[in-house]
PDB file of N, CA and C in Angstrom:
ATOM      1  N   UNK A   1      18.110 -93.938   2.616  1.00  0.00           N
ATOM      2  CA  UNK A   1      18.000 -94.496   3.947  1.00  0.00           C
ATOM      3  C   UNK A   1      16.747 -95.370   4.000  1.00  0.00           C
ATOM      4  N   UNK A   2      16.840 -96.964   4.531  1.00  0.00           N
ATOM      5  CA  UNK A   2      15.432 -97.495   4.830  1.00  0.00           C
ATOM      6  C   UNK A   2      14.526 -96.999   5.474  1.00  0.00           C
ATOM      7  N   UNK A   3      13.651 -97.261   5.219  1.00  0.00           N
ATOM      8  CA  UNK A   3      12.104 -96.955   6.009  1.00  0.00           C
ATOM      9  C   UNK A   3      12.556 -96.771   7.610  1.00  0.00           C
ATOM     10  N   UNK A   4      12.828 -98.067   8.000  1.00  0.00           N
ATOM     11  CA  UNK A   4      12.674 -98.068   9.534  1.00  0.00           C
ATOM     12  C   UNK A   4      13.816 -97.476   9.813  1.00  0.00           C
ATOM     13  N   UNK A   5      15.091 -97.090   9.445  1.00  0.00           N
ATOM     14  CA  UNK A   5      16.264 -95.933  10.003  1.00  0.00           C
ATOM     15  C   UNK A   5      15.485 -94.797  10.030  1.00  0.00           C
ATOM     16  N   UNK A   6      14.412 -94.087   9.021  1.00  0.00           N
ATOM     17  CA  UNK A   6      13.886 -92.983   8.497  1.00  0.00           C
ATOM     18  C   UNK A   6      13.128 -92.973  10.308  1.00  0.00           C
ATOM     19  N   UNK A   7      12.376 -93.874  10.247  1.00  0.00           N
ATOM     20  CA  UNK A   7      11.668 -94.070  11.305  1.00  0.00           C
ATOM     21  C   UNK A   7      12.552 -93.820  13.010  1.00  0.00           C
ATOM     22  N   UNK A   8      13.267 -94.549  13.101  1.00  0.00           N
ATOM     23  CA  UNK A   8      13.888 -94.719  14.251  1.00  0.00           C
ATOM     24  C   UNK A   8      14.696 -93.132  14.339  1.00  0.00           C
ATOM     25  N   UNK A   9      15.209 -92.605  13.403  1.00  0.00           N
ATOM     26  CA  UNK A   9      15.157 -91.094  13.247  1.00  0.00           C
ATOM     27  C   UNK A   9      14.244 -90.185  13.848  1.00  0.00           C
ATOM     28  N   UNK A  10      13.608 -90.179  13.595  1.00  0.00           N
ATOM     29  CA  UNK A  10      12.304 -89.320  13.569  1.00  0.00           C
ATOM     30  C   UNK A  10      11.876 -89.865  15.206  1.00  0.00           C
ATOM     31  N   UNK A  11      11.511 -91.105  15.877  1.00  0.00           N
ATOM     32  CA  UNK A  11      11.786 -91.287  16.625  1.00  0.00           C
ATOM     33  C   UNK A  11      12.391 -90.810  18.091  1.00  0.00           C
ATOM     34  N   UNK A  12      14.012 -90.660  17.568  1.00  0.00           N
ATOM     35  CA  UNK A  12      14.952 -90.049  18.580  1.00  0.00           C
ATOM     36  C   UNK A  12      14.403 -89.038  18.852  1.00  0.00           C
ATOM     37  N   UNK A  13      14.865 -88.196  17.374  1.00  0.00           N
ATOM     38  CA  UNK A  13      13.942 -86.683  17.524  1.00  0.00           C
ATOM     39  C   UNK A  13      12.802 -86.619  18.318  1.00  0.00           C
ATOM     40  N   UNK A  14      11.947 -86.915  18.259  1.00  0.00           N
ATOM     41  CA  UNK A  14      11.000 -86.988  19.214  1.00  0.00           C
ATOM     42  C   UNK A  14      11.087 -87.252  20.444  1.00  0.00           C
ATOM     43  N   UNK A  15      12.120 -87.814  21.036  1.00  0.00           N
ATOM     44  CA  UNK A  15      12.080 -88.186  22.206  1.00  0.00           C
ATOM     45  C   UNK A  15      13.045 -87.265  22.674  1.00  0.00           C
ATOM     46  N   UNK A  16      14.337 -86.593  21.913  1.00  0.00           N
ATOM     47  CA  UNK A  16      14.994 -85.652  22.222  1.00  0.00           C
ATOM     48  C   UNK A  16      14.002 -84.452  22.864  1.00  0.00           C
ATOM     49  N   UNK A  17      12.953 -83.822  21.724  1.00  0.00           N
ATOM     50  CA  UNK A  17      12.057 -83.309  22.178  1.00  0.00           C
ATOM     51  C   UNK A  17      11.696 -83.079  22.827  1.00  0.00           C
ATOM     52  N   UNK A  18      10.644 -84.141  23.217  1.00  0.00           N
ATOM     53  CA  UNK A  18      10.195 -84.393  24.857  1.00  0.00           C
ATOM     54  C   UNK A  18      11.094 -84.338  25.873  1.00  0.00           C
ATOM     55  N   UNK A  19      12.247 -84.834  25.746  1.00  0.00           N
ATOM     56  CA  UNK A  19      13.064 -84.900  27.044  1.00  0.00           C
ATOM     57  C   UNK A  19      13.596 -83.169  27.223  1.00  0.00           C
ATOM     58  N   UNK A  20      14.054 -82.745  26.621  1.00  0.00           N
ATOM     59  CA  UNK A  20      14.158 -81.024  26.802  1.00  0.00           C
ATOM     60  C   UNK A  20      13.327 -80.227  27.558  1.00  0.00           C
ATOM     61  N   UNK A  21      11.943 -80.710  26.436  1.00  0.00           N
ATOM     62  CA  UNK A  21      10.513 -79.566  26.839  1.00  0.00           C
ATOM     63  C   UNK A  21      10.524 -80.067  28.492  1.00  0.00           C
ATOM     64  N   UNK A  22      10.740 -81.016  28.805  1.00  0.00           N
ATOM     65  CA  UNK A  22      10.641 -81.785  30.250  1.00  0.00           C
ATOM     66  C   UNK A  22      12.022 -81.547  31.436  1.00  0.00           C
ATOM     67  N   UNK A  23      12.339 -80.541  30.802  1.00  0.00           N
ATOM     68  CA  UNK A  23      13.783 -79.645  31.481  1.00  0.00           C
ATOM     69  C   UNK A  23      14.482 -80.793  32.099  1.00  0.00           C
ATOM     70  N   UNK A  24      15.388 -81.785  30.551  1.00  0.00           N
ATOM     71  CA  UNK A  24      16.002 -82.945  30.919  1.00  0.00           C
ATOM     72  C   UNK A  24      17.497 -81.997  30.673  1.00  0.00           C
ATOM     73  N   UNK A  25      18.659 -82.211  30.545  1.00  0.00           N
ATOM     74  CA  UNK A  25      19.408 -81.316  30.377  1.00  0.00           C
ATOM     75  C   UNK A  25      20.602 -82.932  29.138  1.00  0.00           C
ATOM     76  N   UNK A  26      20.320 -82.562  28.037  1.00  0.00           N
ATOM     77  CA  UNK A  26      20.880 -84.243  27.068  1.00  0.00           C
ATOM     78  C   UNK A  26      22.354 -83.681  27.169  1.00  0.00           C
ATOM     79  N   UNK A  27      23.173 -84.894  27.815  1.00  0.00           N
ATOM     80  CA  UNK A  27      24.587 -84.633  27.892  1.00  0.00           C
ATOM     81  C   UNK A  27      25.263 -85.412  26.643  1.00  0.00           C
ATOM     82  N   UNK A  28      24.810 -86.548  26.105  1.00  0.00           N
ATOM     83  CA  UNK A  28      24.986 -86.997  24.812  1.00  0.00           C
ATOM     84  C   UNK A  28      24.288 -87.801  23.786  1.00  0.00           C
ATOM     85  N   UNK A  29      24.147 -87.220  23.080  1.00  0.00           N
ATOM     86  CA  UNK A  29      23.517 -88.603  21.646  1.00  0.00           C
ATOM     87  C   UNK A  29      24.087 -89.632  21.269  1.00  0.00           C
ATOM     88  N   UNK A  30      23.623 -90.848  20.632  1.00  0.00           N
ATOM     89  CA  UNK A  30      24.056 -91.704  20.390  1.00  0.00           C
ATOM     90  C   UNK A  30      25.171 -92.358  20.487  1.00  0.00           C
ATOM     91  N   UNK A  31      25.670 -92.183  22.115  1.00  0.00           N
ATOM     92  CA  UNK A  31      26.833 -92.761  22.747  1.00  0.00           C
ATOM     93  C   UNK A  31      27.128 -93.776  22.697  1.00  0.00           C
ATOM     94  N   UNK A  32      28.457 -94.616  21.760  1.00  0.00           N
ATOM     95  CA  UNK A  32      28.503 -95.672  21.916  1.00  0.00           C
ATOM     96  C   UNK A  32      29.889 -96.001  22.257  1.00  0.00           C
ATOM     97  N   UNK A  33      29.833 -97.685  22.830  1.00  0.00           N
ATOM     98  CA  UNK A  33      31.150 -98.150  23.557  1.00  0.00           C
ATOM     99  C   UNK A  33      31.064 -99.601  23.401  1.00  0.00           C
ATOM    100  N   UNK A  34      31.723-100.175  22.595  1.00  0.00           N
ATOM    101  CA  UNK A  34      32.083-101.366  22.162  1.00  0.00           C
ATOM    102  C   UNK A  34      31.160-101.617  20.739  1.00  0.00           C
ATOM    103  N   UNK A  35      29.884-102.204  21.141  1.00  0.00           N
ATOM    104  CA  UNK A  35      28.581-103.112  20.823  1.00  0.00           C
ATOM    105  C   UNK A  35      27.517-102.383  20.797  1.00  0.00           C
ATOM    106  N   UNK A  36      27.947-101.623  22.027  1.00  0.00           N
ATOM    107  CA  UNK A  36      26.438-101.222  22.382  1.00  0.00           C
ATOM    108  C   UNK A  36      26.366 -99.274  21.980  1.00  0.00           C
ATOM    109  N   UNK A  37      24.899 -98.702  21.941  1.00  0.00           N
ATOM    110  CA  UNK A  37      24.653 -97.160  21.546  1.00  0.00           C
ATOM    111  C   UNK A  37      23.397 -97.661  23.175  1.00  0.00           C
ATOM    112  N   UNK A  38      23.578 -96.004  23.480  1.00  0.00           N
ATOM    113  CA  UNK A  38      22.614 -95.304  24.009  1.00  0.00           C
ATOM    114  C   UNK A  38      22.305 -94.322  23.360  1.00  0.00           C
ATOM    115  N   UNK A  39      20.929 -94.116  22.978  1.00  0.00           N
ATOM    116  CA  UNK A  39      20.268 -93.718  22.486  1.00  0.00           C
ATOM    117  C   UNK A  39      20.421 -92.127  22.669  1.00  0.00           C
ATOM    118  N   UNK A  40      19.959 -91.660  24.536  1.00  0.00           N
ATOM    119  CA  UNK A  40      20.218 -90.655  24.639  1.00  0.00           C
ATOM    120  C   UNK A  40      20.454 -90.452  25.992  1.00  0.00           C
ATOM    121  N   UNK A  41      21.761 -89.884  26.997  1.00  0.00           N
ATOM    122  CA  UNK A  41      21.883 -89.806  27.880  1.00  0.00           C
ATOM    123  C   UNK A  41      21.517 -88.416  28.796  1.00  0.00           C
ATOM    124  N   UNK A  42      21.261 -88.180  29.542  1.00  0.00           N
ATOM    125  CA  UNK A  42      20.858 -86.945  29.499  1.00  0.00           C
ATOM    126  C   UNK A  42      20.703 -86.988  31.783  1.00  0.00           C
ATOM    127  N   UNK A  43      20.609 -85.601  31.517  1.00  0.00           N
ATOM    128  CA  UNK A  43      20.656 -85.287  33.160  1.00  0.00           C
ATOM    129  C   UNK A  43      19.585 -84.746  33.445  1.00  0.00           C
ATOM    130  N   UNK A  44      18.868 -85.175  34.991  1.00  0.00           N
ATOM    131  CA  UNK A  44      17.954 -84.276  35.145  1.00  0.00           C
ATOM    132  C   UNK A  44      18.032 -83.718  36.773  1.00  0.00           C
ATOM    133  N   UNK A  45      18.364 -83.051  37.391  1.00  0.00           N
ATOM    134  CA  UNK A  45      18.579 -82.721  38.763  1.00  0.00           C
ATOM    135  C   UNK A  45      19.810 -83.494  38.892  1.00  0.00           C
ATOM    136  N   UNK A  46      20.007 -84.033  40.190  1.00  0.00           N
ATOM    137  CA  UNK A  46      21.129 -84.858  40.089  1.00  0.00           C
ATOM    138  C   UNK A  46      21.112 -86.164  39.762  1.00  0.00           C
ATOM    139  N   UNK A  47      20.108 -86.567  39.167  1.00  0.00           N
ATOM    140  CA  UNK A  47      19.691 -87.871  38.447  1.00  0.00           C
ATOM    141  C   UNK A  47      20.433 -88.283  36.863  1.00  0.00           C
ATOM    142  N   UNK A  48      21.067 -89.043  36.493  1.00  0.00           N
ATOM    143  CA  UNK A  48      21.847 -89.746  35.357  1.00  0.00           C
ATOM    144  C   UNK A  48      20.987 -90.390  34.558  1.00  0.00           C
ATOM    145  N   UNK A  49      20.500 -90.215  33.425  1.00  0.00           N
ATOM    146  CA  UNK A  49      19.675 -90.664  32.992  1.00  0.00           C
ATOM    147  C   UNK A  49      19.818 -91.439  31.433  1.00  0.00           C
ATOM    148  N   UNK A  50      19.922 -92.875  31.346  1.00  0.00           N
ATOM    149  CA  UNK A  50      19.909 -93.505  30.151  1.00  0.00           C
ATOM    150  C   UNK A  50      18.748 -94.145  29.261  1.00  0.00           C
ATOM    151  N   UNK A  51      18.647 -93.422  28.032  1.00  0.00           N
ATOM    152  CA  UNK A  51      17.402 -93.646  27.324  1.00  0.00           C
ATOM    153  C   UNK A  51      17.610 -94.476  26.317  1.00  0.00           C
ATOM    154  N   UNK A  52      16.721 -95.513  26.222  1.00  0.00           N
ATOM    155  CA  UNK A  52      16.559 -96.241  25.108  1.00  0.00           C
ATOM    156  C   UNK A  52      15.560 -95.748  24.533  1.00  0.00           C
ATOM    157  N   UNK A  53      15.240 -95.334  22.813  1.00  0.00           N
ATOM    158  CA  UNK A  53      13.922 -94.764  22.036  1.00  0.00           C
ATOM    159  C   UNK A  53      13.872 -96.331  21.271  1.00  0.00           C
ATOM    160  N   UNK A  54      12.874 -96.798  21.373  1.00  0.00           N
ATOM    161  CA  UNK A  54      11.926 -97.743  20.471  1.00  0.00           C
ATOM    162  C   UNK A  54      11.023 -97.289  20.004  1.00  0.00           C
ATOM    163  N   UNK A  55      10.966 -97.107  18.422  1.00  0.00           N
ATOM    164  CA  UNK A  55       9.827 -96.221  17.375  1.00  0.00           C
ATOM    165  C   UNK A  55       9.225 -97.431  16.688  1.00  0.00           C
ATOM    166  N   UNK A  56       8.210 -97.761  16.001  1.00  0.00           N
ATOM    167  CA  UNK A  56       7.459 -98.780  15.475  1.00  0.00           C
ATOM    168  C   UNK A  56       6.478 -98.127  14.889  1.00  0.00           C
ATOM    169  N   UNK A  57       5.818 -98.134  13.441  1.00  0.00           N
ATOM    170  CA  UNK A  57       4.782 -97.785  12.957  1.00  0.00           C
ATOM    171  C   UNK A  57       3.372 -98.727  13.016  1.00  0.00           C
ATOM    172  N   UNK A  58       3.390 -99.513  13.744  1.00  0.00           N
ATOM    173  CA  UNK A  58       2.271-100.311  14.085  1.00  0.00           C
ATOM    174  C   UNK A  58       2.506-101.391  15.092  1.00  0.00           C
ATOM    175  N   UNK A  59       1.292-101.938  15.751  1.00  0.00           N
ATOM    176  CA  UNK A  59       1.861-102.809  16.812  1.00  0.00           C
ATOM    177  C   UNK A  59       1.295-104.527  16.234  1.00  0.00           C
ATOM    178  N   UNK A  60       2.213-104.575  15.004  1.00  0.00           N
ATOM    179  CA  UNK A  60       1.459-105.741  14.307  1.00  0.00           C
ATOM    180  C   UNK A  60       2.885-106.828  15.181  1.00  0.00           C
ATOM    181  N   UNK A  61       3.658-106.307  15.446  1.00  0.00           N
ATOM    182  CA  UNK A  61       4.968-106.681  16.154  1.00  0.00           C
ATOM    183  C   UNK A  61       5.324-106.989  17.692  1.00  0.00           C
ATOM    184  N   UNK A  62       3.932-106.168  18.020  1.00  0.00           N
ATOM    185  CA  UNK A  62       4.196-106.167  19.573  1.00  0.00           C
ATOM    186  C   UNK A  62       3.748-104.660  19.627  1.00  0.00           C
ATOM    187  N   UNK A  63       4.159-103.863  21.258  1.00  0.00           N
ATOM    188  CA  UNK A  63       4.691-102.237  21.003  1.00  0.00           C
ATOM    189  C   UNK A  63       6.206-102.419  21.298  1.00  0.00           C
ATOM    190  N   UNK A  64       6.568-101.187  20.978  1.00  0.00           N
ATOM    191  CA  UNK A  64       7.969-100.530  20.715  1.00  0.00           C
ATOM    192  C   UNK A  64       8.670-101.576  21.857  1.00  0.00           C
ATOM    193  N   UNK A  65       8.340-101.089  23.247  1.00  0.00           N
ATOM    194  CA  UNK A  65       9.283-101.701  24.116  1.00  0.00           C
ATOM    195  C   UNK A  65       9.624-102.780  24.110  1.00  0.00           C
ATOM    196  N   UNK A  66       8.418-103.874  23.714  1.00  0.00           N
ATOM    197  CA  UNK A  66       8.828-104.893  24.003  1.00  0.00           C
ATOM    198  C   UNK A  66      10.179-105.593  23.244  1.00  0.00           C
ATOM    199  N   UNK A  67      10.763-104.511  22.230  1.00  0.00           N
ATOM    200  CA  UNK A  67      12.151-105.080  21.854  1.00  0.00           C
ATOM    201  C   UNK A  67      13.367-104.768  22.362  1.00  0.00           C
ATOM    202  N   UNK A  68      13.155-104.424  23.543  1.00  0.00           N
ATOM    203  CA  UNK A  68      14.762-104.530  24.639  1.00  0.00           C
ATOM    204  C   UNK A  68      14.315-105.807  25.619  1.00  0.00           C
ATOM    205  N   UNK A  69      15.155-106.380  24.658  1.00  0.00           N
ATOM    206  CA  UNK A  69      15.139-107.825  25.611  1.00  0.00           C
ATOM    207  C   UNK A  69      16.061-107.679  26.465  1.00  0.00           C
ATOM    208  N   UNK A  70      16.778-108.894  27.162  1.00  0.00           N
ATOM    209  CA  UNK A  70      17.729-109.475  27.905  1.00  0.00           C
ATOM    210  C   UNK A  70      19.523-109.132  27.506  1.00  0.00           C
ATOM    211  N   UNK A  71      19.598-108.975  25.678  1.00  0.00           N
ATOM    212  CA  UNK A  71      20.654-108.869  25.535  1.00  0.00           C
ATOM    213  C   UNK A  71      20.790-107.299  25.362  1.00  0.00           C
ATOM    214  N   UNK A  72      19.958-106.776  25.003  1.00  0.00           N
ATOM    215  CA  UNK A  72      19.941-105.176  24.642  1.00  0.00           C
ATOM    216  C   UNK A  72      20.165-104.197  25.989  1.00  0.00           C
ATOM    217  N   UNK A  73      19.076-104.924  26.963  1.00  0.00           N
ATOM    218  CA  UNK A  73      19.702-104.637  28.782  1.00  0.00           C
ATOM    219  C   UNK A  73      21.035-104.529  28.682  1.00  0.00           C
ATOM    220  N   UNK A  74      21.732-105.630  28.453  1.00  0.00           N
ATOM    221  CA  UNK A  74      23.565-106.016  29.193  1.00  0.00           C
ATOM    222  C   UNK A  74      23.808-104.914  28.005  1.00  0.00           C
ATOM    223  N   UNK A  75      23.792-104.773  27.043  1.00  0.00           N
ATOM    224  CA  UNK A  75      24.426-103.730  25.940  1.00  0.00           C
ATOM    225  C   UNK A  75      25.015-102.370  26.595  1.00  0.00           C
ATOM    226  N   UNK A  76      23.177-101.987  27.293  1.00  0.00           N
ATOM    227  CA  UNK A  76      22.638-100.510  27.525  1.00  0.00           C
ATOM    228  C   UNK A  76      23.996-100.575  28.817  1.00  0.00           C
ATOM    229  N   UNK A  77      23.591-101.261  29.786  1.00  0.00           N
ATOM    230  CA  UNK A  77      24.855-101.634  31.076  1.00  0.00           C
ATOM    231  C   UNK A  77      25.920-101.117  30.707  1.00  0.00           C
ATOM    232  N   UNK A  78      26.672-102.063  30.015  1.00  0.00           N
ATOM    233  CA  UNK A  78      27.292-101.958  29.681  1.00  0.00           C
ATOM    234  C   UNK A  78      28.265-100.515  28.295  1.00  0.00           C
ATOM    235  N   UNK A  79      27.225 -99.604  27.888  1.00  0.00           N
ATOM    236  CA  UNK A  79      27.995 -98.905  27.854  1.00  0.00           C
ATOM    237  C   UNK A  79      28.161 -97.643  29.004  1.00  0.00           C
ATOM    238  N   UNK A  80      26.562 -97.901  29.680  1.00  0.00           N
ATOM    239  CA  UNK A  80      25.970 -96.931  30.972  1.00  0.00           C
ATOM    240  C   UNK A  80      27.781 -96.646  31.549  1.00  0.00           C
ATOM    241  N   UNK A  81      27.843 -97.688  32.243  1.00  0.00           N
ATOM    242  CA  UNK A  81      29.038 -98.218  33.143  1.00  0.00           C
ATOM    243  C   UNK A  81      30.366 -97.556  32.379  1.00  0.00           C
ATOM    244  N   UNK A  82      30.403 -97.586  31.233  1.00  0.00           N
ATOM    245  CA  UNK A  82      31.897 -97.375  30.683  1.00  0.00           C
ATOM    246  C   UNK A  82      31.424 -95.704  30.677  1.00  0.00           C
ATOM    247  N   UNK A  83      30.452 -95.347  30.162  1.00  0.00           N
ATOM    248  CA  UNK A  83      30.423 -93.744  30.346  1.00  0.00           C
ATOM    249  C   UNK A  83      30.071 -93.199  31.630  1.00  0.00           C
ATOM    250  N   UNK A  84      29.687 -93.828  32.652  1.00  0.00           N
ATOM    251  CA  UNK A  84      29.821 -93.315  33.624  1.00  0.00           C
ATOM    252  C   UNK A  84      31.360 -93.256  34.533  1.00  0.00           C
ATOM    253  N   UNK A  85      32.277 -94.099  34.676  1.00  0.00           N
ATOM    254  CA  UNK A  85      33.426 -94.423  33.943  1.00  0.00           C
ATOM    255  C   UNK A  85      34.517 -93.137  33.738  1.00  0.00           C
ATOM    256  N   UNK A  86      33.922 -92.841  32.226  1.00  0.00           N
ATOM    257  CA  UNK A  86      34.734 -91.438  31.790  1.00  0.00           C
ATOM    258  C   UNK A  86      34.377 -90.379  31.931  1.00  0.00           C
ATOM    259  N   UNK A  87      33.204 -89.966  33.127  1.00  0.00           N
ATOM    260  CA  UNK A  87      33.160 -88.797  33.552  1.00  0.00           C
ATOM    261  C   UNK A  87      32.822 -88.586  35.341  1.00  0.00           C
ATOM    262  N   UNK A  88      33.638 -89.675  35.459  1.00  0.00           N
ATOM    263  CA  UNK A  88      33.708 -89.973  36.735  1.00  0.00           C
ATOM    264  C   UNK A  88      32.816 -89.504  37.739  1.00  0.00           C
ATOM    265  N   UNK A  89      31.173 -90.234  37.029  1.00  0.00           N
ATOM    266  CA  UNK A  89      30.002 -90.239  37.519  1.00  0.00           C
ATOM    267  C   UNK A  89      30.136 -90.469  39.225  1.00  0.00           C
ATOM    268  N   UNK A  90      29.210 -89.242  39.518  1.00  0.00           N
ATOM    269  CA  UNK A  90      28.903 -89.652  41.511  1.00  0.00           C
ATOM    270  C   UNK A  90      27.204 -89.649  41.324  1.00  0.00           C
ATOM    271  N   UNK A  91      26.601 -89.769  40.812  1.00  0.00           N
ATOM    272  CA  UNK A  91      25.200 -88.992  41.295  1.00  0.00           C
ATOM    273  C   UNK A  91      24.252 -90.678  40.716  1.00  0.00           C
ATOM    274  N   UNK A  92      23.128 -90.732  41.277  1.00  0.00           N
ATOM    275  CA  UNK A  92      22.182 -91.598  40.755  1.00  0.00           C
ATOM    276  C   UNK A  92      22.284 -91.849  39.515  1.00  0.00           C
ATOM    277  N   UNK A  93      21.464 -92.934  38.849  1.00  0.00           N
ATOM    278  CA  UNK A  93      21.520 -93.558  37.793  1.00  0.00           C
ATOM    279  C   UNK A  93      19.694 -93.865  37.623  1.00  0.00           C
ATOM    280  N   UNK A  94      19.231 -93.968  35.800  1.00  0.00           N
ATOM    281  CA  UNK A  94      18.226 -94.621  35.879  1.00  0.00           C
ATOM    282  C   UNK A  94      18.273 -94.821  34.266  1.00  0.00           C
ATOM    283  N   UNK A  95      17.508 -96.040  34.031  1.00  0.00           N
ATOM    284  CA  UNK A  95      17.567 -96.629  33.168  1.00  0.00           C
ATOM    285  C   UNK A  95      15.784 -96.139  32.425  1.00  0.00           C
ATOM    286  N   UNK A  96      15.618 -95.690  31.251  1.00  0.00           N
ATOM    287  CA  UNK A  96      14.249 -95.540  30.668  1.00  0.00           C
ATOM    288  C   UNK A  96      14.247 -96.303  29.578  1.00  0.00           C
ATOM    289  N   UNK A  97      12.932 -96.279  29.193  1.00  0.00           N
ATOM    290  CA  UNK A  97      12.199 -96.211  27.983  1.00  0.00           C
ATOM    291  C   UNK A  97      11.909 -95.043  27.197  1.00  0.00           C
ATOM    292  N   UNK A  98      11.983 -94.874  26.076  1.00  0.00           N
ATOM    293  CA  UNK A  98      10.777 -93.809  25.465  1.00  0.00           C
ATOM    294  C   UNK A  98      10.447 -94.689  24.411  1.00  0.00           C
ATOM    295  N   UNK A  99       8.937 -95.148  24.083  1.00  0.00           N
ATOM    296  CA  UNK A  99       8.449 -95.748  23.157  1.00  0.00           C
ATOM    297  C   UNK A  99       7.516 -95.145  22.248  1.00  0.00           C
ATOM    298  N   UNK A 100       7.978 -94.988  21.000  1.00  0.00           N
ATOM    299  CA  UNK A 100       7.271 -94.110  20.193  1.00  0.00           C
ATOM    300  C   UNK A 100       6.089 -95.041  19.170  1.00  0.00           C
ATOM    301  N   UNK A 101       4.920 -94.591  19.346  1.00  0.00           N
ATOM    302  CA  UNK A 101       4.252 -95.725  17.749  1.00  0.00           C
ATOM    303  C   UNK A 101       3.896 -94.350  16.960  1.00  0.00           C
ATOM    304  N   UNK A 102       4.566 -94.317  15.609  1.00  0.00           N
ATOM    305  CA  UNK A 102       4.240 -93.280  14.943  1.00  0.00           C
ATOM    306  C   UNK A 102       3.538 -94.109  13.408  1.00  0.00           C
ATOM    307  N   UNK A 103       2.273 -93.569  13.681  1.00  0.00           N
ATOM    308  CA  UNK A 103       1.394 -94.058  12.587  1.00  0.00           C
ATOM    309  C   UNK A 103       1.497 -92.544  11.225  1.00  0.00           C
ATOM    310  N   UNK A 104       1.182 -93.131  10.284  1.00  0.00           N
ATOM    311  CA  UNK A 104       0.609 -92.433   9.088  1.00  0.00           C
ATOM    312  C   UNK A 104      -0.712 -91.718   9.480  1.00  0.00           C
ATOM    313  N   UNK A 105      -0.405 -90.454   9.246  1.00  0.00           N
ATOM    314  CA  UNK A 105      -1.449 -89.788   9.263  1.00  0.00           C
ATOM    315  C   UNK A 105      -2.443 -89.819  10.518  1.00  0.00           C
ATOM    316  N   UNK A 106      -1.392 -89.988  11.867  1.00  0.00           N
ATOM    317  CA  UNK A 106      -2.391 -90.277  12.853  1.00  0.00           C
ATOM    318  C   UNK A 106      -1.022 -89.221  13.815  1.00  0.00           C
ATOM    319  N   UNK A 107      -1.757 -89.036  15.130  1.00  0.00           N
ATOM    320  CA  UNK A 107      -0.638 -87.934  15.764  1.00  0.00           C
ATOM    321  C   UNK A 107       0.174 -88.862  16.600  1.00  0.00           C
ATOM    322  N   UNK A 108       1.536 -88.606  16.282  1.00  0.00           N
ATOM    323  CA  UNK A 108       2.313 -89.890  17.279  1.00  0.00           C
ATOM    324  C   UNK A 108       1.900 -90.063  18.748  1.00  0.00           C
ATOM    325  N   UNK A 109       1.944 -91.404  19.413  1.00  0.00           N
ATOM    326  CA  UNK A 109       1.726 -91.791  20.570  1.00  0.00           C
ATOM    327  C   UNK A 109       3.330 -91.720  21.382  1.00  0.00           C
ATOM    328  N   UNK A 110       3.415 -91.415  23.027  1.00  0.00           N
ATOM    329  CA  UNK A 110       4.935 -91.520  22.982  1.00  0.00           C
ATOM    330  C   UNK A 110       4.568 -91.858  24.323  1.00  0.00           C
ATOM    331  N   UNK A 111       5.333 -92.646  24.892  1.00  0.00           N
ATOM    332  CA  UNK A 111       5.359 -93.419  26.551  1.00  0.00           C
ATOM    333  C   UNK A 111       6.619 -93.134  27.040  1.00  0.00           C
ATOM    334  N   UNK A 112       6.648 -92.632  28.141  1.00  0.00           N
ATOM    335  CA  UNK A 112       8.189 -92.296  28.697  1.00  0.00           C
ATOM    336  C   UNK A 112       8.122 -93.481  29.886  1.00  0.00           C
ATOM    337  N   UNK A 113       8.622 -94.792  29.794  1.00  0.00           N
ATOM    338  CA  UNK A 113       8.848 -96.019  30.900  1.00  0.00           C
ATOM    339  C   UNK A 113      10.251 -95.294  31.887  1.00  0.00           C
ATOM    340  N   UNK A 114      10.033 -94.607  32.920  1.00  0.00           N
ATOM    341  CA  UNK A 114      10.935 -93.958  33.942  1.00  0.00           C
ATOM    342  C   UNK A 114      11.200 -95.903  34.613  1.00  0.00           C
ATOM    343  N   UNK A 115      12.499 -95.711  35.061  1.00  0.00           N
ATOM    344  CA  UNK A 115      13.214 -96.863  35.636  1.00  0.00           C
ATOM    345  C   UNK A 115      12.854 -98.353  35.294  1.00  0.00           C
ATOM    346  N   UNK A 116      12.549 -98.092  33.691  1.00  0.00           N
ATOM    347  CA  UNK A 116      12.425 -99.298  33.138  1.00  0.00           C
ATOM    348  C   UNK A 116      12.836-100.542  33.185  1.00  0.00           C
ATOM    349  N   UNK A 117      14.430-100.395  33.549  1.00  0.00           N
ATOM    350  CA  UNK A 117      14.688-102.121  34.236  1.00  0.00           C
ATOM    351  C   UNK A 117      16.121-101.124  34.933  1.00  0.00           C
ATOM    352  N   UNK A 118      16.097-102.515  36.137  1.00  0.00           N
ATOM    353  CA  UNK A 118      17.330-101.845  37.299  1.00  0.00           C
ATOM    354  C   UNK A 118      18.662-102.695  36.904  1.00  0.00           C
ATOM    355  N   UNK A 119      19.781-102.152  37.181  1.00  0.00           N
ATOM    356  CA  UNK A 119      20.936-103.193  36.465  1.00  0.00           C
ATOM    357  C   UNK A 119      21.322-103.809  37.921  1.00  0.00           C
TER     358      UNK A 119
END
């Protein structure tokens, strides 16, 4: 497996993590529908919750988030919508971040962006 799959792995995990310890309740992993994956969908009260994880081992690139652009938005939408859809969602919706920078030998950094962009 490449480096950065190894990475973006390790990543999820981590953000799976956090979202648990944070009494999120994950209704699915790496949900996908057409084009597009969500990362990790998950419930928290009556709140619907869609996560994008961006992992990066340095910010020689930017940080993590800044790689959900414009088309990765309509992706996330777009499978949001089709899985909300097939479980004939009633309750709120919100769109996150979790941005991971996991350095070598340093203790990972992790940002949870709550209602990161509105569709």
């Amino acid at each position: 497996m490449a480096a950065h799959n190894e990475l973006g792995k390790k990543g999820e995990k981590m953000a799976l993590d956090y979202l648990i310890a944070d009494d999120y309740e994950v209704l699915e992993i790496n949900y996908r529908f057409s084009r597009a994956e969500v990362d990790i969908i998950a419930r928290k009260d009556e709140l619907l919750v869609f996560v994008e994880v961006k992992s990066r081992s340095s910010l020689k690139f930017g940080v993590p988030e800044s790689s959900v652009n414009n088309k990765k938005i309509r992706l996330l939408m777009d499978a949001a919508y089709h899985y909300m859809e097939k479980i004939d969602h009633s309750w709120e919706i919100r769109f996150d971040i979790i941005s991971l920078l996991i350095k070598k030998n340093q203790t990972p950094f992790l940002k949870h962006i709550k209602d990161a962009f509105v569709p």
